[in-house]
C-alpha atoms as a PDB file:
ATOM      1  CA  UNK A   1     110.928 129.035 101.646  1.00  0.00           C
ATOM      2  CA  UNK A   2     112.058 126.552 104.321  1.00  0.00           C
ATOM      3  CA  UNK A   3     115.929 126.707 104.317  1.00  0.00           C
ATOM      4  CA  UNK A   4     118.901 124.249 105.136  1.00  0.00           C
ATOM      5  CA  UNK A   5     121.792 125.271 106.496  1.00  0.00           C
ATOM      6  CA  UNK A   6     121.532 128.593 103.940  1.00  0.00           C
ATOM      7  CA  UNK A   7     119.927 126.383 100.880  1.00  0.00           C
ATOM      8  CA  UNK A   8     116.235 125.539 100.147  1.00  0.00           C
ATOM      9  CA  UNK A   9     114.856 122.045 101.275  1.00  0.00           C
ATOM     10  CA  UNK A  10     114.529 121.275  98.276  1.00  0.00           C
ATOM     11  CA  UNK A  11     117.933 122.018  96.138  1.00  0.00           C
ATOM     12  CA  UNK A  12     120.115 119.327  95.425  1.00  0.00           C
ATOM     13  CA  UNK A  13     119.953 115.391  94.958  1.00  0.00           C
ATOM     14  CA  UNK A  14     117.179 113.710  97.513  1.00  0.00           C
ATOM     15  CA  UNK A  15     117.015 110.119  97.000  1.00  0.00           C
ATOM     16  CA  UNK A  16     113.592 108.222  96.865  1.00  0.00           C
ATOM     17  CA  UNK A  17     115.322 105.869  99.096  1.00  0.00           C
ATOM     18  CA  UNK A  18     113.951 102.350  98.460  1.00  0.00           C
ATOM     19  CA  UNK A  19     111.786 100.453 101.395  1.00  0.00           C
ATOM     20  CA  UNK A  20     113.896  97.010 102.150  1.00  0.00           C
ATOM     21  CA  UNK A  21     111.990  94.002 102.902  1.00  0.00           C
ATOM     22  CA  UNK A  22     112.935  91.297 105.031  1.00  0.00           C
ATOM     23  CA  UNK A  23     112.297  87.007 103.896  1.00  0.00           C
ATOM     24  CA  UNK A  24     108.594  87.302 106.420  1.00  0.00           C
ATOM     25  CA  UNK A  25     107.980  90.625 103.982  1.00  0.00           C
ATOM     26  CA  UNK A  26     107.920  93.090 107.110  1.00  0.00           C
ATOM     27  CA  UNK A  27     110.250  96.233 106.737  1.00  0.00           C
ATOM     28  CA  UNK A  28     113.801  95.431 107.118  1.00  0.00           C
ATOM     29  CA  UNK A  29     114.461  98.447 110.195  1.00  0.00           C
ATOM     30  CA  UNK A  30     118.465  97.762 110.594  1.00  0.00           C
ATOM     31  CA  UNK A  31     118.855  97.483 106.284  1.00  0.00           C
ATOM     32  CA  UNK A  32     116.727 101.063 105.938  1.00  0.00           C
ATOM     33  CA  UNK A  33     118.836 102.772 108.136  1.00  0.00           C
ATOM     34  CA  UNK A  34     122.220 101.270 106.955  1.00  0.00           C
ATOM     35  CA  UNK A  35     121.287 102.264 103.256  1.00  0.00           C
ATOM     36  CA  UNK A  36     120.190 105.677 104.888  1.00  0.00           C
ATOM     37  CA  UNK A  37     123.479 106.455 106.412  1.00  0.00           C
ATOM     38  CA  UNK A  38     125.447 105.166 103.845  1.00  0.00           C
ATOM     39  CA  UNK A  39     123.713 107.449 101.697  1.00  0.00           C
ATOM     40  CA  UNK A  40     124.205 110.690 103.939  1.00  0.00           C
ATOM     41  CA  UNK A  41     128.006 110.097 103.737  1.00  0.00           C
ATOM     42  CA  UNK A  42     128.119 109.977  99.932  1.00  0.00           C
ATOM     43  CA  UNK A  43     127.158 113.729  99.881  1.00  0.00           C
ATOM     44  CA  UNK A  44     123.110 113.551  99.017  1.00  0.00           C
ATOM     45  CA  UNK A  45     121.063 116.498 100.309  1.00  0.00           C
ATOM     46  CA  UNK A  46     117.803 114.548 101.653  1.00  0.00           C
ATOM     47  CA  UNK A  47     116.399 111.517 101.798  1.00  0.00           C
ATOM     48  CA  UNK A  48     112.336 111.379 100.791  1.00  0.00           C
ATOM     49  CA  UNK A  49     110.732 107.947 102.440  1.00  0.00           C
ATOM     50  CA  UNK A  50     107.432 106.361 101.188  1.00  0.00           C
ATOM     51  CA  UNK A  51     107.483 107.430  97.587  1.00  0.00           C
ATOM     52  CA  UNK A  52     106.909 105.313  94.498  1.00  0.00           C
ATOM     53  CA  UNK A  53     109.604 104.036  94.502  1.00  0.00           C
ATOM     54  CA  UNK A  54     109.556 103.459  98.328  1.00  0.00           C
ATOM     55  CA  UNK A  55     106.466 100.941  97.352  1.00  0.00           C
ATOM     56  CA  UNK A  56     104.440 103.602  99.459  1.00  0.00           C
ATOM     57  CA  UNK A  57     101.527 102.355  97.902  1.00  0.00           C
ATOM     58  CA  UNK A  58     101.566  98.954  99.749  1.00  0.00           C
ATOM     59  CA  UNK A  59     102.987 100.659 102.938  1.00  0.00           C
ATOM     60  CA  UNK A  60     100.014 100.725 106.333  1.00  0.00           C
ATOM     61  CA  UNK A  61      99.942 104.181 107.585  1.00  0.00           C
ATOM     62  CA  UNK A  62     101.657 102.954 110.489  1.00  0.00           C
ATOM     63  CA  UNK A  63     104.612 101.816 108.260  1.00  0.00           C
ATOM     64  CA  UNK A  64     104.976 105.015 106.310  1.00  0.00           C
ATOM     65  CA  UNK A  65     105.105 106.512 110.242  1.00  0.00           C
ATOM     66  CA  UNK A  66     107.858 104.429 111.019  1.00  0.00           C
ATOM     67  CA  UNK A  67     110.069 104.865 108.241  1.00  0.00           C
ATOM     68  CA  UNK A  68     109.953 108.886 108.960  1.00  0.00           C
ATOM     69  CA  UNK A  69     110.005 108.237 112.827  1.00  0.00           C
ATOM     70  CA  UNK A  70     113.451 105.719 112.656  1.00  0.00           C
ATOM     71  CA  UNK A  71     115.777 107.781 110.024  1.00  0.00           C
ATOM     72  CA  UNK A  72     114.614 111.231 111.382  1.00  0.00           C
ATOM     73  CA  UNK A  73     116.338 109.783 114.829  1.00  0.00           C
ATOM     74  CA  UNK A  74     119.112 107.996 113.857  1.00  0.00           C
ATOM     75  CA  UNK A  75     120.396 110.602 110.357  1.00  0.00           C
ATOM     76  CA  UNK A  76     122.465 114.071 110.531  1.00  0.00           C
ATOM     77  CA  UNK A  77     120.427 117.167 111.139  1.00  0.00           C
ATOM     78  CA  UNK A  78     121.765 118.391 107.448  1.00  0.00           C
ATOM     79  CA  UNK A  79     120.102 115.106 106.422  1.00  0.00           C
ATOM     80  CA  UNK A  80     116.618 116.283 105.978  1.00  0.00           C
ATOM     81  CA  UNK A  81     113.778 113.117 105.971  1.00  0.00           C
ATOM     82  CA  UNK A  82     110.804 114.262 103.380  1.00  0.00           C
ATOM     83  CA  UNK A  83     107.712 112.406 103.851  1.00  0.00           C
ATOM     84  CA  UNK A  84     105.983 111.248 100.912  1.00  0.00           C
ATOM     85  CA  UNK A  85     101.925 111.168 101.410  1.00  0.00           C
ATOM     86  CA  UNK A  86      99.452 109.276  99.257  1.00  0.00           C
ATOM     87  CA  UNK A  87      96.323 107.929  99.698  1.00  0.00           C
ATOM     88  CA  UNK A  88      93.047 106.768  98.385  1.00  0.00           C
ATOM     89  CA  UNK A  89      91.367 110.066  99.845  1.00  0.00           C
ATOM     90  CA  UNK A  90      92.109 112.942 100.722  1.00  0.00           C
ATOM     91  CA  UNK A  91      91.139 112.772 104.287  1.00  0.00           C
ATOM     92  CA  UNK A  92      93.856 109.985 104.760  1.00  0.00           C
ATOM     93  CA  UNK A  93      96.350 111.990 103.088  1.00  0.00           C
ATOM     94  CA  UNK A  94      95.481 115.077 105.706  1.00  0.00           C
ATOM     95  CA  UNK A  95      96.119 112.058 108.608  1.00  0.00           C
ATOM     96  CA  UNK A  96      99.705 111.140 107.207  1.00  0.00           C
ATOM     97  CA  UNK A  97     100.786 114.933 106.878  1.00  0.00           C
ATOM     98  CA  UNK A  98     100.367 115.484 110.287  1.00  0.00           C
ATOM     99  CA  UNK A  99     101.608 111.983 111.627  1.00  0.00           C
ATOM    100  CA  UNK A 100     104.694 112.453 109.670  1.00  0.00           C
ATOM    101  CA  UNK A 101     105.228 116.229 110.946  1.00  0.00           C
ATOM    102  CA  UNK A 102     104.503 114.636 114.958  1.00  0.00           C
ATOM    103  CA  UNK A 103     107.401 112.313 113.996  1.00  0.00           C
ATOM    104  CA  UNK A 104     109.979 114.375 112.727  1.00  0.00           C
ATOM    105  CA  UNK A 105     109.460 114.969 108.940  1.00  0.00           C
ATOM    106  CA  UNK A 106     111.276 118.129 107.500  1.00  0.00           C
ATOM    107  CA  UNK A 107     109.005 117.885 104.380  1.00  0.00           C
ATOM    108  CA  UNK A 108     106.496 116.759 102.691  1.00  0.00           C
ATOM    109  CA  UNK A 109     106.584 115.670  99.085  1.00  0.00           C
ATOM    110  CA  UNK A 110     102.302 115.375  98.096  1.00  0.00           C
ATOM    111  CA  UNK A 111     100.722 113.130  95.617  1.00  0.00           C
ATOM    112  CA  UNK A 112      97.802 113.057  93.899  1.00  0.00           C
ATOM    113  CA  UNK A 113      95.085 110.639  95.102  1.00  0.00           C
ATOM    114  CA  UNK A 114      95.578 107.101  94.372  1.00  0.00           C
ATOM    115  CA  UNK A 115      92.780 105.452  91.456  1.00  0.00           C
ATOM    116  CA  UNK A 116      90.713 108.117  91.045  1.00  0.00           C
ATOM    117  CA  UNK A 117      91.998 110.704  88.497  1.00  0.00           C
ATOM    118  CA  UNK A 118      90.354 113.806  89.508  1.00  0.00           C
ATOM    119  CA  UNK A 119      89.484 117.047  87.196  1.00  0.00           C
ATOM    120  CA  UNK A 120      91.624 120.168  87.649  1.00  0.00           C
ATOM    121  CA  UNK A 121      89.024 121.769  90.003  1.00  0.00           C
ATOM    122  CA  UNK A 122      88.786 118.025  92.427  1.00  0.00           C
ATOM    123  CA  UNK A 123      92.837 117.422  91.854  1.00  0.00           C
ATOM    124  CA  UNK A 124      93.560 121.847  92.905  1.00  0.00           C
ATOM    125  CA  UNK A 125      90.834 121.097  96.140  1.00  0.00           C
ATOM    126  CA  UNK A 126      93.178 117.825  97.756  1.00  0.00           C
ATOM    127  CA  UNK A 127      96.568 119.693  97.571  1.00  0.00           C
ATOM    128  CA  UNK A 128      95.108 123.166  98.679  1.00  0.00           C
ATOM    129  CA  UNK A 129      93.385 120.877 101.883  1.00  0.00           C
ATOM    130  CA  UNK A 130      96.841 118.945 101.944  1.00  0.00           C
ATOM    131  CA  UNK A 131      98.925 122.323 101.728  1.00  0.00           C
ATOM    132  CA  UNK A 132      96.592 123.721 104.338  1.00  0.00           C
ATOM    133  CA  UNK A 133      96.647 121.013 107.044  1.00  0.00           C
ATOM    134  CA  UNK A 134     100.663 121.643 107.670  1.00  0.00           C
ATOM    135  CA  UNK A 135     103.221 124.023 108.753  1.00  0.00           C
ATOM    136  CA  UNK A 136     105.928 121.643 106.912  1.00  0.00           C
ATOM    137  CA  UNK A 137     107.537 122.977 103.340  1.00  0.00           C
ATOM    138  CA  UNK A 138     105.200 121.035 101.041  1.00  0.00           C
ATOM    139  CA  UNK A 139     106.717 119.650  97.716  1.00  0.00           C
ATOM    140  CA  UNK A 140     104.146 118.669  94.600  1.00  0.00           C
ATOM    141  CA  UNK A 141     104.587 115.426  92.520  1.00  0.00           C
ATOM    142  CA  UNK A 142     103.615 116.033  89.348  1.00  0.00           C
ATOM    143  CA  UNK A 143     103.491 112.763  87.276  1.00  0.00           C
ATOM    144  CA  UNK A 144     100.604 112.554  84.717  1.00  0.00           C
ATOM    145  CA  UNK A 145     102.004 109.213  83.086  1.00  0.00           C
ATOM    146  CA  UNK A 146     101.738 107.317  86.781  1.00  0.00           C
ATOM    147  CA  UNK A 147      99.054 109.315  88.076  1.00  0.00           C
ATOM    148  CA  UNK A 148      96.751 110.428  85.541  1.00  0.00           C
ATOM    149  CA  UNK A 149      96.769 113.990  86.914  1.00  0.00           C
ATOM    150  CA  UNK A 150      98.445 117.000  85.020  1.00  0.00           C
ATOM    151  CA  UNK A 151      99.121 119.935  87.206  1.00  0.00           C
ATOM    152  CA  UNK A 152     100.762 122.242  84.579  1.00  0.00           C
ATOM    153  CA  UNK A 153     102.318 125.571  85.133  1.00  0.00           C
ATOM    154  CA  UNK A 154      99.223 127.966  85.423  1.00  0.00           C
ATOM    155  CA  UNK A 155      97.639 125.635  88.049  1.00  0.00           C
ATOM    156  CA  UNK A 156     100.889 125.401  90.143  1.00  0.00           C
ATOM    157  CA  UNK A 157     100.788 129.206  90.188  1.00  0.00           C
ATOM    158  CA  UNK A 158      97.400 129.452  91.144  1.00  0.00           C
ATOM    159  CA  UNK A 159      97.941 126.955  94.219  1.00  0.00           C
ATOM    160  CA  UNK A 160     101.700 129.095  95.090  1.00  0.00           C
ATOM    161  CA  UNK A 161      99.830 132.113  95.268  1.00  0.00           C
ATOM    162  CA  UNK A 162      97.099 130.455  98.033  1.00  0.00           C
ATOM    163  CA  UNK A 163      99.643 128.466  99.641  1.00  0.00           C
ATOM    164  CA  UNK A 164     102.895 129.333 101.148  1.00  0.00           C
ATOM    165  CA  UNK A 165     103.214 126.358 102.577  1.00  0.00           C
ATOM    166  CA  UNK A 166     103.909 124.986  98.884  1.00  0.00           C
ATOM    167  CA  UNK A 167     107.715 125.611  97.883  1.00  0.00           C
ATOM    168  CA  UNK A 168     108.607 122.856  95.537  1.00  0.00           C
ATOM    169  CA  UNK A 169     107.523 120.946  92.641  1.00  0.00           C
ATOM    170  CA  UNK A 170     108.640 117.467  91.448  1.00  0.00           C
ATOM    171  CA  UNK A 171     108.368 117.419  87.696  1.00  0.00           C
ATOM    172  CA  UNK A 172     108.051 113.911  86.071  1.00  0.00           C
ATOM    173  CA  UNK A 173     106.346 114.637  83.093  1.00  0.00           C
ATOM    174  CA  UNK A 174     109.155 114.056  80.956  1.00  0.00           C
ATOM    175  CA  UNK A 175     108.911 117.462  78.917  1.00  0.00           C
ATOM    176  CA  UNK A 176     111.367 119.339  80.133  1.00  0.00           C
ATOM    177  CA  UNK A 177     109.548 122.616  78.583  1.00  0.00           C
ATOM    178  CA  UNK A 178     107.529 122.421  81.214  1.00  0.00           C
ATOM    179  CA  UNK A 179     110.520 123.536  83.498  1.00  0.00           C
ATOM    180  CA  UNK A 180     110.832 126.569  81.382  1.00  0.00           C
ATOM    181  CA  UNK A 181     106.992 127.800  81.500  1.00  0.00           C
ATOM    182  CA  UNK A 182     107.031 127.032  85.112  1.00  0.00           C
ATOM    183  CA  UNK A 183     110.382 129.285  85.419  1.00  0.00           C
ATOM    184  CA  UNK A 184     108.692 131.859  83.281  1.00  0.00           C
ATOM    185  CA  UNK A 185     105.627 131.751  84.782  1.00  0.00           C
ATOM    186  CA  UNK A 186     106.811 131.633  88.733  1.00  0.00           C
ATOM    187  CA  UNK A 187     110.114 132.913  88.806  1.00  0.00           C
ATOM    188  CA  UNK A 188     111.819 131.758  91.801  1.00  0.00           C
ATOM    189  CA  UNK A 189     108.465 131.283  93.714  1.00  0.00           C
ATOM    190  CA  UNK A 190     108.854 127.656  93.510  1.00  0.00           C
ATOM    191  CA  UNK A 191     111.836 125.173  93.417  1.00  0.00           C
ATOM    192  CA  UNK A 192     111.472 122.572  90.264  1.00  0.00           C
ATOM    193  CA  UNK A 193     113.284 119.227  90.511  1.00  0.00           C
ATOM    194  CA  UNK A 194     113.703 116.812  88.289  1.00  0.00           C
ATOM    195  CA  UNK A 195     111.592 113.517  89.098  1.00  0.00           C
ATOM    196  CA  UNK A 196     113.004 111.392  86.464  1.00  0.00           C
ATOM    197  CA  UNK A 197     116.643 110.079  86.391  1.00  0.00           C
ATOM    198  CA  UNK A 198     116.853 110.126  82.499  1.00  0.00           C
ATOM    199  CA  UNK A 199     115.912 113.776  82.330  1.00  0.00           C
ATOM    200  CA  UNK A 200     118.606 115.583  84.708  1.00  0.00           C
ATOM    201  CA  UNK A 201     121.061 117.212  82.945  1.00  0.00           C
ATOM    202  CA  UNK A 202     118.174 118.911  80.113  1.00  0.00           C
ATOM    203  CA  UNK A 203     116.210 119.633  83.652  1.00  0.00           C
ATOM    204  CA  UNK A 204     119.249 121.888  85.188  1.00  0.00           C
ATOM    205  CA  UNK A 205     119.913 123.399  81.719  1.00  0.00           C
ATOM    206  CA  UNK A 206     116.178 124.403  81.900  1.00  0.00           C
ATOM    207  CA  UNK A 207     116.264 125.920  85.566  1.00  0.00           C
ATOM    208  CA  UNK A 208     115.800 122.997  87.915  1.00  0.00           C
ATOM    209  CA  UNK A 209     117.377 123.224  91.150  1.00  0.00           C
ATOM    210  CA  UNK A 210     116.785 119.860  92.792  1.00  0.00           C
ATOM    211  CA  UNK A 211     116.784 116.362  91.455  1.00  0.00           C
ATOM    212  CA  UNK A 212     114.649 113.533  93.102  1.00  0.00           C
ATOM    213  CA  UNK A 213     117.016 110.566  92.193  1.00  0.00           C
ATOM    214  CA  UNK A 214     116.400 106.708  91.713  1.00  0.00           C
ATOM    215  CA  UNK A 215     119.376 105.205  91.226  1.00  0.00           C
ATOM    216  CA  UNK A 216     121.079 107.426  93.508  1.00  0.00           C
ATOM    217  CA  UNK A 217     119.782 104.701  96.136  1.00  0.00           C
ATOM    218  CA  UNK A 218     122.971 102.387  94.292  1.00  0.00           C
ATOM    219  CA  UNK A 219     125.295 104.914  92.409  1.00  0.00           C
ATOM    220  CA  UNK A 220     125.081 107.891  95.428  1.00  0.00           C
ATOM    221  CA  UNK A 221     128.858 109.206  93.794  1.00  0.00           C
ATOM    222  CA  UNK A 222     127.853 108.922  90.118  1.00  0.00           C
ATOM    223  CA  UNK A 223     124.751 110.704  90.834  1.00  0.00           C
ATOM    224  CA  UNK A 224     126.129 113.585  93.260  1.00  0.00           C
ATOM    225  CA  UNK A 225     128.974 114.516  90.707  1.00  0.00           C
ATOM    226  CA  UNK A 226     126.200 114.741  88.181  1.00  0.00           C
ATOM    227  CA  UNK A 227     124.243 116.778  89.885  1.00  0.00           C
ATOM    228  CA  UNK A 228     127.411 119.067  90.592  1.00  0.00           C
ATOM    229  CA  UNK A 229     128.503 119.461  87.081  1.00  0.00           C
ATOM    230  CA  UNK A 230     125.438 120.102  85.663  1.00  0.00           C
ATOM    231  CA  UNK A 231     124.791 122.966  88.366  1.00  0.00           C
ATOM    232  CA  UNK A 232     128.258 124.421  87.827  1.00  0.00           C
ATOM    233  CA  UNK A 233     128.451 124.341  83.907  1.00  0.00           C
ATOM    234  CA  UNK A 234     130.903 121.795  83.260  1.00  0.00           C
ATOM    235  CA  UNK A 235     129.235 120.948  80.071  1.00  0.00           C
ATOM    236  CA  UNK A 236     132.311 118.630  79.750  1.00  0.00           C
ATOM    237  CA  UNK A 237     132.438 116.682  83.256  1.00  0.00           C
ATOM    238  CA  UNK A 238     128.880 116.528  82.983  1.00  0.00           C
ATOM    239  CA  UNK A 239     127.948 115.040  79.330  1.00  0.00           C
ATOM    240  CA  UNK A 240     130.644 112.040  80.174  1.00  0.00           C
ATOM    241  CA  UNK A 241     128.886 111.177  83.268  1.00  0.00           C
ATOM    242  CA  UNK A 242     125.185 111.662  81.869  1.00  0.00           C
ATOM    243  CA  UNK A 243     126.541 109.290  78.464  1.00  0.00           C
ATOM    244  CA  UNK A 244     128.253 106.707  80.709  1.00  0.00           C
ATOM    245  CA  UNK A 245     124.857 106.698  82.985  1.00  0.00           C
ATOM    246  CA  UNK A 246     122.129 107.060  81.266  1.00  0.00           C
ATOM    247  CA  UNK A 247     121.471 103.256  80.251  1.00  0.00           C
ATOM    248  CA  UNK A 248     120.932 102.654  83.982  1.00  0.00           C
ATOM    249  CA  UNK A 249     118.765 106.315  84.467  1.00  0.00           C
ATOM    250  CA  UNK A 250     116.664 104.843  82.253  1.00  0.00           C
ATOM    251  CA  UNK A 251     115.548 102.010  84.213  1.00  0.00           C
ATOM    252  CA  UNK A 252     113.673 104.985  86.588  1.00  0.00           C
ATOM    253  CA  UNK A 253     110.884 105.262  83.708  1.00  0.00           C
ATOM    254  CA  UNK A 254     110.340 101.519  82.977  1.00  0.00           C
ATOM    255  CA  UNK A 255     107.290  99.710  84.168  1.00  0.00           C
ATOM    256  CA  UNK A 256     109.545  97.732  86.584  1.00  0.00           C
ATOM    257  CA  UNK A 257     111.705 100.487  88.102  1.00  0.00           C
ATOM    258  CA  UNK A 258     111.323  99.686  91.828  1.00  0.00           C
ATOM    259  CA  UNK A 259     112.201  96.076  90.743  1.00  0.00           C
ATOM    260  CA  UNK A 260     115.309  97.107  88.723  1.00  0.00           C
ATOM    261  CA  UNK A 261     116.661  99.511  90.862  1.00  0.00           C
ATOM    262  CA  UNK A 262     116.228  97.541  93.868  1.00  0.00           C
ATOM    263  CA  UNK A 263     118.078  94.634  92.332  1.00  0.00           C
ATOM    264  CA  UNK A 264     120.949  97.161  90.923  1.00  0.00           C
ATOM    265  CA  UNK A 265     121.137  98.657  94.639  1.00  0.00           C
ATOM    266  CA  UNK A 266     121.303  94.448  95.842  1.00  0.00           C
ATOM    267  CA  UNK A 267     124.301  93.768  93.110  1.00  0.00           C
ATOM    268  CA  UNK A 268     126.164  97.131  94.477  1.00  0.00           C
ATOM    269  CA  UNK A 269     125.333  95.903  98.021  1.00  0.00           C
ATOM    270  CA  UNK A 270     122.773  97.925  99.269  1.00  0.00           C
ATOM    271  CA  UNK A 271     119.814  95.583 100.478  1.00  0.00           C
ATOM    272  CA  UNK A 272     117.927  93.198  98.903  1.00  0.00           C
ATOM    273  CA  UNK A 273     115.792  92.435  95.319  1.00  0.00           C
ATOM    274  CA  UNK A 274     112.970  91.784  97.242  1.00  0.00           C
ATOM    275  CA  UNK A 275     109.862  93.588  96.735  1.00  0.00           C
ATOM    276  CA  UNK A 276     106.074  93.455  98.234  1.00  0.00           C
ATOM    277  CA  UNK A 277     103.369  91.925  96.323  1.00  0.00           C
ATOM    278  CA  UNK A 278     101.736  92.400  93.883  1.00  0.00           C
ATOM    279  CA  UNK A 279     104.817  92.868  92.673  1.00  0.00           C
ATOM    280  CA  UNK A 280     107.148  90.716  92.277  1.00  0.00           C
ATOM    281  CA  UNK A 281     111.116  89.780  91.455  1.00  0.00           C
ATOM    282  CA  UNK A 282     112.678  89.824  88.101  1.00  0.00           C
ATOM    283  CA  UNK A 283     111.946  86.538  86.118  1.00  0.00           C
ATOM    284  CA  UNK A 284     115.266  85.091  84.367  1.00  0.00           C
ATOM    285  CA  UNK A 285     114.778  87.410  81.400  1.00  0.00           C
ATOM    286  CA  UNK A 286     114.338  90.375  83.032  1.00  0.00           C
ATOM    287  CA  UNK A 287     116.906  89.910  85.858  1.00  0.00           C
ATOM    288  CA  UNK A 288     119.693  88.997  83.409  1.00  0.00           C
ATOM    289  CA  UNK A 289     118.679  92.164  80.793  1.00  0.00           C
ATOM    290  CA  UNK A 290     119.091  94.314  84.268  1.00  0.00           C
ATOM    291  CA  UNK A 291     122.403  92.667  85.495  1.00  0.00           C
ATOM    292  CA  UNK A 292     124.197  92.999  81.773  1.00  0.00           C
ATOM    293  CA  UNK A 293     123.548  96.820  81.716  1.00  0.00           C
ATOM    294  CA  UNK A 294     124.912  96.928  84.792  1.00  0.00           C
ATOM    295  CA  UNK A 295     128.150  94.868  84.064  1.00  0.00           C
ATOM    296  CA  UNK A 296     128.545  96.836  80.755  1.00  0.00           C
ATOM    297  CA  UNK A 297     127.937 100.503  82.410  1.00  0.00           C
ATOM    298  CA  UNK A 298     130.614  99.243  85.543  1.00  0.00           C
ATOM    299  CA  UNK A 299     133.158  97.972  83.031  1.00  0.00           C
ATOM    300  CA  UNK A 300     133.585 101.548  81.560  1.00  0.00           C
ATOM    301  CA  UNK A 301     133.012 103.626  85.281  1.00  0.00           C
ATOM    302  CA  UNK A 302     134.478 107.116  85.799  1.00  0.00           C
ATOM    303  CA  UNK A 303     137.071 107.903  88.003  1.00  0.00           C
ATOM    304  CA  UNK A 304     135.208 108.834  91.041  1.00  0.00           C
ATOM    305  CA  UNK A 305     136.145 110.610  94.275  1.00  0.00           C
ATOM    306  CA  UNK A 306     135.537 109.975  97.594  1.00  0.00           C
ATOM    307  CA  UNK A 307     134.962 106.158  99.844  1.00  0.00           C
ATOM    308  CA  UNK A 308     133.813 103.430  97.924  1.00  0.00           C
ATOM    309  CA  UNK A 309     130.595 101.207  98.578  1.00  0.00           C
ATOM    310  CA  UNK A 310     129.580  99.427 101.259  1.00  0.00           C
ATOM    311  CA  UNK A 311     130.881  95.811  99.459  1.00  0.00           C
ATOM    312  CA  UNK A 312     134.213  97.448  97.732  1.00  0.00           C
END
């Protein structure tokens, strides 16, 4: 396995940082890399660029280049940047592998196709041509409910065992008893994280070792000591700050998560609400549901350690 200053590329908290948009709807350069740094310096381990909840989907290839290409120059070598690649085909998944390895990726966290919802046999053949195409530590998302795919645990030790180029696995599909076949099955062979904010602390009692986080793009502190305490054991540290989060986790699994994490980042001044079409902002409703679990989660915060936020 690829390894970071002693640890593998893919333990700890990396946050699917969010794309920011400026008012013409281009990417917002000097807002991605402010949110970027400010997130290095809360004590996350990577940052992964392009995902889901980066909006990847509505991203040109030469956008999802330049997200890897601007925070691979301007972030801390300890700061890995993980390049998220998805596309209709395979073929143009194989292009942004490489173009994000020629621009300084660390990493590569691999989706299924977009649309079309292969069998087991089409869905094994794109990540073994994926997996095959790189040198880079290759990390598999695995989320039936948005993708339609299920790689389960026998298939992700079939594709291990042809492919040492594939180390991780992000697990989304909200049973965490999947964590504990794959552990059974694989061992150590391959590093599970948690893809879904709502599901941490059962995922690190199961075996994960890495946690791809949401609203870590807003709450970096919150989520880090999380993180910590479940790793360590600190059932008690840990349950307080799990019960005291989880009505804003939850927003990670909703329809509307890009849009309700983005405008939770906004109110804790990190970027903007605004998102690319076809989606679009919050109506009324749905913006003031978002902004109340906010105020009532921030009236009742934990002591935490270290700076505070970029508008405290």
């Amino acid at each position: 396995m690829t390894r970071v200053h002693g640890a593998s590329l893919w333990n700890g908290v990396l946050v699917a940082i969010t794309t920011p948009f400026g008012a013409d709807g281009a990417i917002d350069r000097a807002a991605l890399i402010h949110h970027a740094r400010w997130l290095s310096d809360r004590g996350i381990d990577g940052i992964i660029v392009g995902g889901s909840l980066g909006e990847g989907g509505s991203l040109s290839l030469e956008e999802r280049t330049s997200l890897v290409t601007d925070l691979a120059a301007e972030l801390p070598d300890r700061i890995p940047v993980i390049a998220a690649v998805a596309g209709l085909t395979t073929a143009s998944a194989v292009d942004q592998a490489r173009r994000a390895a020629a621009v300084g990726a660390r990493g590569l966290l691999v989706l299924p196709p977009y649309v079309y919802h292969g069998d087991r046999r089409e869905t094994s053949a794109h990540f073994s041509t994926v997996f095959r195409s790189t040198a880079l530590p290759c990390m598999l998302y695995n989320n039936p409910p948005a993708y339609g795919t299920d790689v389960g645990p026998e298939q992700v030790l079939e594709l291990a065992t042809d492919h040492p180029t594939f180390t991780g696995l992000k697990e989304s599909s909200g049973d965490v008893r999947r964590i504990t076949a794959l552990r059974a099955l694989l061992g150590d062979r391959i590093d599970v994280a948690v893809g879904v904010d709502d599901a941490i602390l059962e995922g690190l009692r199961a075996g994960a070792v890495g946690w791809v986080a949401g609203l870590a793009n807003a709450l970096p502190d919150e989520s880090v000591a999380l993180f910590a305490a479940g790793r360590a054991g600190d059932e008690s540290r840990a349950l307080e700050l799990y019960r005291w989060f989880l009505p804003l986790l939850r927003m990670d699994v909703g329809p509307k998560f890009v849009q309700q994490i983005k405008l939770v980042a906004a109110e804790m001044g990190v970027g903007t609400a605004r998102v690319r079409p076809p989606r679009l902002e919050l109506d009324d409703a749905e913006r003031e549901t978002t902004l109340q679990t906010l105020r009532e989660c921030l009236s009742r915060r934990p002591a935490r350690s270290g700076a505070p936020g970029p508008r405290e």
